[in-house]
PDB file of N, CA and C in Angstrom:
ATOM      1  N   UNK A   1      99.109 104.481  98.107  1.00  0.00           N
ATOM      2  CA  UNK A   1      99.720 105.572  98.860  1.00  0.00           C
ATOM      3  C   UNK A   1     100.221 105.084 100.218  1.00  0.00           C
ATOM      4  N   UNK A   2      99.643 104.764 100.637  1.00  0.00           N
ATOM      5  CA  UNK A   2      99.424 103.790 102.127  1.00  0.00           C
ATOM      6  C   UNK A   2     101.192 103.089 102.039  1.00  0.00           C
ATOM      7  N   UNK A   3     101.345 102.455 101.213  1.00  0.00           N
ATOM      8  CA  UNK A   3     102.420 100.990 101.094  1.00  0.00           C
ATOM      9  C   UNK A   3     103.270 102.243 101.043  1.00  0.00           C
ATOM     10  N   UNK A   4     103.479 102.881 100.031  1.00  0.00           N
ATOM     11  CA  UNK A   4     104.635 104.145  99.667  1.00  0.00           C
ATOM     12  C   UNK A   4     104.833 105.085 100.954  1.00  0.00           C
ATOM     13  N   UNK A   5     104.499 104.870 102.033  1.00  0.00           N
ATOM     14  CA  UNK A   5     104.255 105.281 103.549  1.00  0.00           C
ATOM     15  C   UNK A   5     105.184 104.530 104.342  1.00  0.00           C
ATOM     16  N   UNK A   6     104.715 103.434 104.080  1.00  0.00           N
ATOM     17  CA  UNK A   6     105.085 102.193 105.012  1.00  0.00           C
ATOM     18  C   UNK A   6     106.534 102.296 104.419  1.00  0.00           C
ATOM     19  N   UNK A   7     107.020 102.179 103.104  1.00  0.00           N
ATOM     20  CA  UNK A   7     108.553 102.014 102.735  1.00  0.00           C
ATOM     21  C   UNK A   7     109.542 102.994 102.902  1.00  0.00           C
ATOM     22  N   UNK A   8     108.633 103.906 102.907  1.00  0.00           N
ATOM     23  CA  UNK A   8     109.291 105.050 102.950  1.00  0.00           C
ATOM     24  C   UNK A   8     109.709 105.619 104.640  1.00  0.00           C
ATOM     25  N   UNK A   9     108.960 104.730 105.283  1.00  0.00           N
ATOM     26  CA  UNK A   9     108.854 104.648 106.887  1.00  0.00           C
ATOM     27  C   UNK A   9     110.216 103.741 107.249  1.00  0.00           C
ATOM     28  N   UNK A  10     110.096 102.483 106.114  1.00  0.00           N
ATOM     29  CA  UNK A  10     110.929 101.480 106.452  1.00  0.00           C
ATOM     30  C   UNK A  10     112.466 101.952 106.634  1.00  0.00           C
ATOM     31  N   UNK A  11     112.706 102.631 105.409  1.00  0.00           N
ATOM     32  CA  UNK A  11     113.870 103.240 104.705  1.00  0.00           C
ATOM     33  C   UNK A  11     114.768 104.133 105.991  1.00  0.00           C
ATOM     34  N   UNK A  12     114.009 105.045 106.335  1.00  0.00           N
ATOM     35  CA  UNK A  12     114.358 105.704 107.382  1.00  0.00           C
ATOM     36  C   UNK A  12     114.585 105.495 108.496  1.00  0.00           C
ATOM     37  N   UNK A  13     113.732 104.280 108.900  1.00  0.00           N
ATOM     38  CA  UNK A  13     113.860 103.874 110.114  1.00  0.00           C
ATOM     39  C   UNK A  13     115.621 102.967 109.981  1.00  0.00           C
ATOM     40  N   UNK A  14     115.679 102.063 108.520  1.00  0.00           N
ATOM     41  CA  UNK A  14     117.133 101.331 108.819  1.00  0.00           C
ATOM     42  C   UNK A  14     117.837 102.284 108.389  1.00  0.00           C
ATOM     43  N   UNK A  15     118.050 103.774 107.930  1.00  0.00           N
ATOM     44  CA  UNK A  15     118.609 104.472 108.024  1.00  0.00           C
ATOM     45  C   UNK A  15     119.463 105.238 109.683  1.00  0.00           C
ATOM     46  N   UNK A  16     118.439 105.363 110.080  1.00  0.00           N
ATOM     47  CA  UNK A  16     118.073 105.840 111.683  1.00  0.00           C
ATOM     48  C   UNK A  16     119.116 104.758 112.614  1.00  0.00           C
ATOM     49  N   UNK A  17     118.334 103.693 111.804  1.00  0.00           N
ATOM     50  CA  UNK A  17     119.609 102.022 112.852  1.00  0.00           C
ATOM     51  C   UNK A  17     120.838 102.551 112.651  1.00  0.00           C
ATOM     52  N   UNK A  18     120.842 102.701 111.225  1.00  0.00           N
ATOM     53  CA  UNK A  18     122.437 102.600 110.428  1.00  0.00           C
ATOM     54  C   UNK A  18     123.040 103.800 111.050  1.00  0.00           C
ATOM     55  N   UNK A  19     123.032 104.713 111.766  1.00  0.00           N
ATOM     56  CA  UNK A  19     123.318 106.079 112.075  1.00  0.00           C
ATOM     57  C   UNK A  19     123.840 106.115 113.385  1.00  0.00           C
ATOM     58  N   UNK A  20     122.934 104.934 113.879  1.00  0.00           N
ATOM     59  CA  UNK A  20     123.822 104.491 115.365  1.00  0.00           C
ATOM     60  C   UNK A  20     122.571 104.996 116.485  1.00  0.00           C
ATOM     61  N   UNK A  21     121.773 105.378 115.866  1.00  0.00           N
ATOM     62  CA  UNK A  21     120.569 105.893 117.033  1.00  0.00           C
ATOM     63  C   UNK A  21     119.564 104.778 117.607  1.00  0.00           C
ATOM     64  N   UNK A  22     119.845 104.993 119.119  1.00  0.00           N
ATOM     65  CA  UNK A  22     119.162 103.892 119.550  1.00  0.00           C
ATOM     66  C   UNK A  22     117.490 103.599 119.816  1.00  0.00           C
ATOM     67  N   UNK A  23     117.377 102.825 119.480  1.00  0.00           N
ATOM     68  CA  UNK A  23     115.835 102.083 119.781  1.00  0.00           C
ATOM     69  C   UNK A  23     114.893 102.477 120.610  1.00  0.00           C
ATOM     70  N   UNK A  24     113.932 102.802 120.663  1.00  0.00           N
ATOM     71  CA  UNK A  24     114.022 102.969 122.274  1.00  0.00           C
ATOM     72  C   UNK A  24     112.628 101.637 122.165  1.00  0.00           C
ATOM     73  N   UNK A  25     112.386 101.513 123.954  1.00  0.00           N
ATOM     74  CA  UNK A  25     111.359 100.153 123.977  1.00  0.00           C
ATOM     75  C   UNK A  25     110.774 100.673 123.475  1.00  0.00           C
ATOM     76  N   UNK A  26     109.814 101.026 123.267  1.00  0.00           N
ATOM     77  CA  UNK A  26     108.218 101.982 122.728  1.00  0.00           C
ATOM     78  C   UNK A  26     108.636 101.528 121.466  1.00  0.00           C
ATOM     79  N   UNK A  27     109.364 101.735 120.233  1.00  0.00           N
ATOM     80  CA  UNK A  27     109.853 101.627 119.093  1.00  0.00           C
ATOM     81  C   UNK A  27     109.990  99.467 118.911  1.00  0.00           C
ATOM     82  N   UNK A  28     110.787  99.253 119.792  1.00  0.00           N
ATOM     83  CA  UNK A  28     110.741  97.804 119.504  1.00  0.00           C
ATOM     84  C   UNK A  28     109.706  97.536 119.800  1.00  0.00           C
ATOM     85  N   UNK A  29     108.734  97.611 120.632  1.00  0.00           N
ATOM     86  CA  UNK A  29     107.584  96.401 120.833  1.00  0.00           C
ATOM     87  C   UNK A  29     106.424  97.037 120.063  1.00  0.00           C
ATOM     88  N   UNK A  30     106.004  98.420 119.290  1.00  0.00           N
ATOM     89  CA  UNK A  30     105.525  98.498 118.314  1.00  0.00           C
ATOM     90  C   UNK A  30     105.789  97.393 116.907  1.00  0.00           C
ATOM     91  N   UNK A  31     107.323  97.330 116.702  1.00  0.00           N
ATOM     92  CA  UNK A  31     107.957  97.263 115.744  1.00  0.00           C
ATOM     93  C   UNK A  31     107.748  95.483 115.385  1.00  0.00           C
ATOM     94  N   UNK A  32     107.533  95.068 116.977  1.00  0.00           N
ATOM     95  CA  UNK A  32     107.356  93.609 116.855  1.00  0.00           C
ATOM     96  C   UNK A  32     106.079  92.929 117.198  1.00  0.00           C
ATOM     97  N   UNK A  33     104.359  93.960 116.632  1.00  0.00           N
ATOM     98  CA  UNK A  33     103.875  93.706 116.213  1.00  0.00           C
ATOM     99  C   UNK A  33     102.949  93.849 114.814  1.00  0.00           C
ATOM    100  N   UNK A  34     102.493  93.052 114.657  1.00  0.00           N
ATOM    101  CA  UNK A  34     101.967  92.936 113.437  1.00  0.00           C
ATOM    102  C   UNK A  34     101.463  94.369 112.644  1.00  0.00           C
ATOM    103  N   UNK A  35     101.998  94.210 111.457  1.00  0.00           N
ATOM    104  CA  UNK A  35     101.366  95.887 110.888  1.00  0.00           C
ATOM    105  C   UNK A  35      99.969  95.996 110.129  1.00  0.00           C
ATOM    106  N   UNK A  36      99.236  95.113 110.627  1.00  0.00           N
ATOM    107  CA  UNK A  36      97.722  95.108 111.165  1.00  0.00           C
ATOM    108  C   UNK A  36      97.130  95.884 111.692  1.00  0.00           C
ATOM    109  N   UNK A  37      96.081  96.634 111.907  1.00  0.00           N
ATOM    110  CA  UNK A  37      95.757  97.623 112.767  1.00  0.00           C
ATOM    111  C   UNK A  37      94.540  96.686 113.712  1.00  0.00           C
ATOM    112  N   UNK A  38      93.897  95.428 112.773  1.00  0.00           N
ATOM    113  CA  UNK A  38      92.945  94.538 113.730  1.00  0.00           C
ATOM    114  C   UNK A  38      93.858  93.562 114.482  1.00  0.00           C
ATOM    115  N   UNK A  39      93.653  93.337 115.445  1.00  0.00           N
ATOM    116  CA  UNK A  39      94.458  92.190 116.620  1.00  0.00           C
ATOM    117  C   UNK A  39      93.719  90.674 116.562  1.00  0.00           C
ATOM    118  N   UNK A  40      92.698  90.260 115.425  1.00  0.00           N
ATOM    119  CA  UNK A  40      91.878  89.702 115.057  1.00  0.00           C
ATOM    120  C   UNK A  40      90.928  89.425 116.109  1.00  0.00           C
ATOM    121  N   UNK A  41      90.577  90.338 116.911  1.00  0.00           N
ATOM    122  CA  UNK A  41      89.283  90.228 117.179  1.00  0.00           C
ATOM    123  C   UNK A  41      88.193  91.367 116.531  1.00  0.00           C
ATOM    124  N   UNK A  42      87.368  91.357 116.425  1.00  0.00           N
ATOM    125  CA  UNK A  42      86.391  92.252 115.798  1.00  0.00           C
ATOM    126  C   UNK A  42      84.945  92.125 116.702  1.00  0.00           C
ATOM    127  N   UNK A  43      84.524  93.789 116.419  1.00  0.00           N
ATOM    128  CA  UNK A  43      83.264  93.900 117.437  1.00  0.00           C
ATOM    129  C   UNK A  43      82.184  93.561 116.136  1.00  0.00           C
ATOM    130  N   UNK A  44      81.565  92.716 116.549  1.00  0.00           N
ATOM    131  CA  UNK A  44      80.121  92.630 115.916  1.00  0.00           C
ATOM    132  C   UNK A  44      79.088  92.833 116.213  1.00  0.00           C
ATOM    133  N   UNK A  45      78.032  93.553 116.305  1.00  0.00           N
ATOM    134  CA  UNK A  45      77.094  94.415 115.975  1.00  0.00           C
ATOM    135  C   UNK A  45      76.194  93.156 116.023  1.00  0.00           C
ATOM    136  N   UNK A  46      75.116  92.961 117.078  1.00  0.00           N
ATOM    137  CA  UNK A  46      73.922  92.468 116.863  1.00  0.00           C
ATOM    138  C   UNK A  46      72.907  92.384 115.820  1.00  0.00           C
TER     139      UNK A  46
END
Protein backbone atom coordinates (compact mmCIF):
# COMPACT_ATOMS: atom_id res chain seq x y z
CA UNK A 1 0.00 0.00 0.00
CA UNK A 2 2.77 2.19 1.20
CA UNK A 3 4.83 1.94 -2.48
CA UNK A 4 1.22 2.54 -4.35
CA UNK A 5 1.46 5.98 -2.19
CA UNK A 6 4.78 6.80 -3.00
CA UNK A 7 3.92 6.38 -7.04
CA UNK A 8 1.08 7.69 -6.95
CA UNK A 9 2.78 10.74 -5.05
CA UNK A 10 5.46 10.49 -7.76
CA UNK A 11 3.00 10.79 -10.70
CA UNK A 12 1.52 13.93 -9.51
CA UNK A 13 4.18 15.56 -8.36
CA UNK A 14 5.89 15.28 -12.34
CA UNK A 15 2.55 16.09 -13.29
CA UNK A 16 2.51 19.32 -11.03
CA UNK A 17 6.36 20.02 -12.75
CA UNK A 18 4.80 19.39 -16.12
CA UNK A 19 2.00 22.09 -15.48
CA UNK A 20 4.53 24.72 -14.94
CA UNK A 21 4.02 25.03 -11.07
CA UNK A 22 6.84 26.02 -9.23
CA UNK A 23 8.88 24.24 -6.57
CA UNK A 24 9.01 25.77 -3.76
CA UNK A 25 12.43 25.29 -1.31
CA UNK A 26 10.55 23.27 1.36
CA UNK A 27 9.56 20.82 -1.64
CA UNK A 28 13.22 20.58 -3.09
CA UNK A 29 15.23 19.92 -0.05
CA UNK A 30 12.59 17.38 1.21
CA UNK A 31 12.72 15.97 -2.26
CA UNK A 32 16.57 15.70 -2.07
CA UNK A 33 16.54 13.60 0.79
CA UNK A 34 16.51 10.17 1.19
CA UNK A 35 12.94 8.49 1.32
CA UNK A 36 14.05 6.87 4.50
CA UNK A 37 12.37 8.00 7.44
CA UNK A 38 15.81 6.75 9.66
CA UNK A 39 18.85 9.29 8.98
CA UNK A 40 20.88 6.14 10.10
CA UNK A 41 21.29 6.91 13.38
CA UNK A 42 19.16 4.95 15.83
CA UNK A 43 18.39 5.35 19.63
CA UNK A 44 19.34 2.30 21.52
CA UNK A 45 17.92 1.45 24.62
CA UNK A 46 20.29 0.26 27.38
Amino acid sequence: MASQTIELTESLYKYLLQSGIQESPIAQELRAKPKSPRDGTECKSP
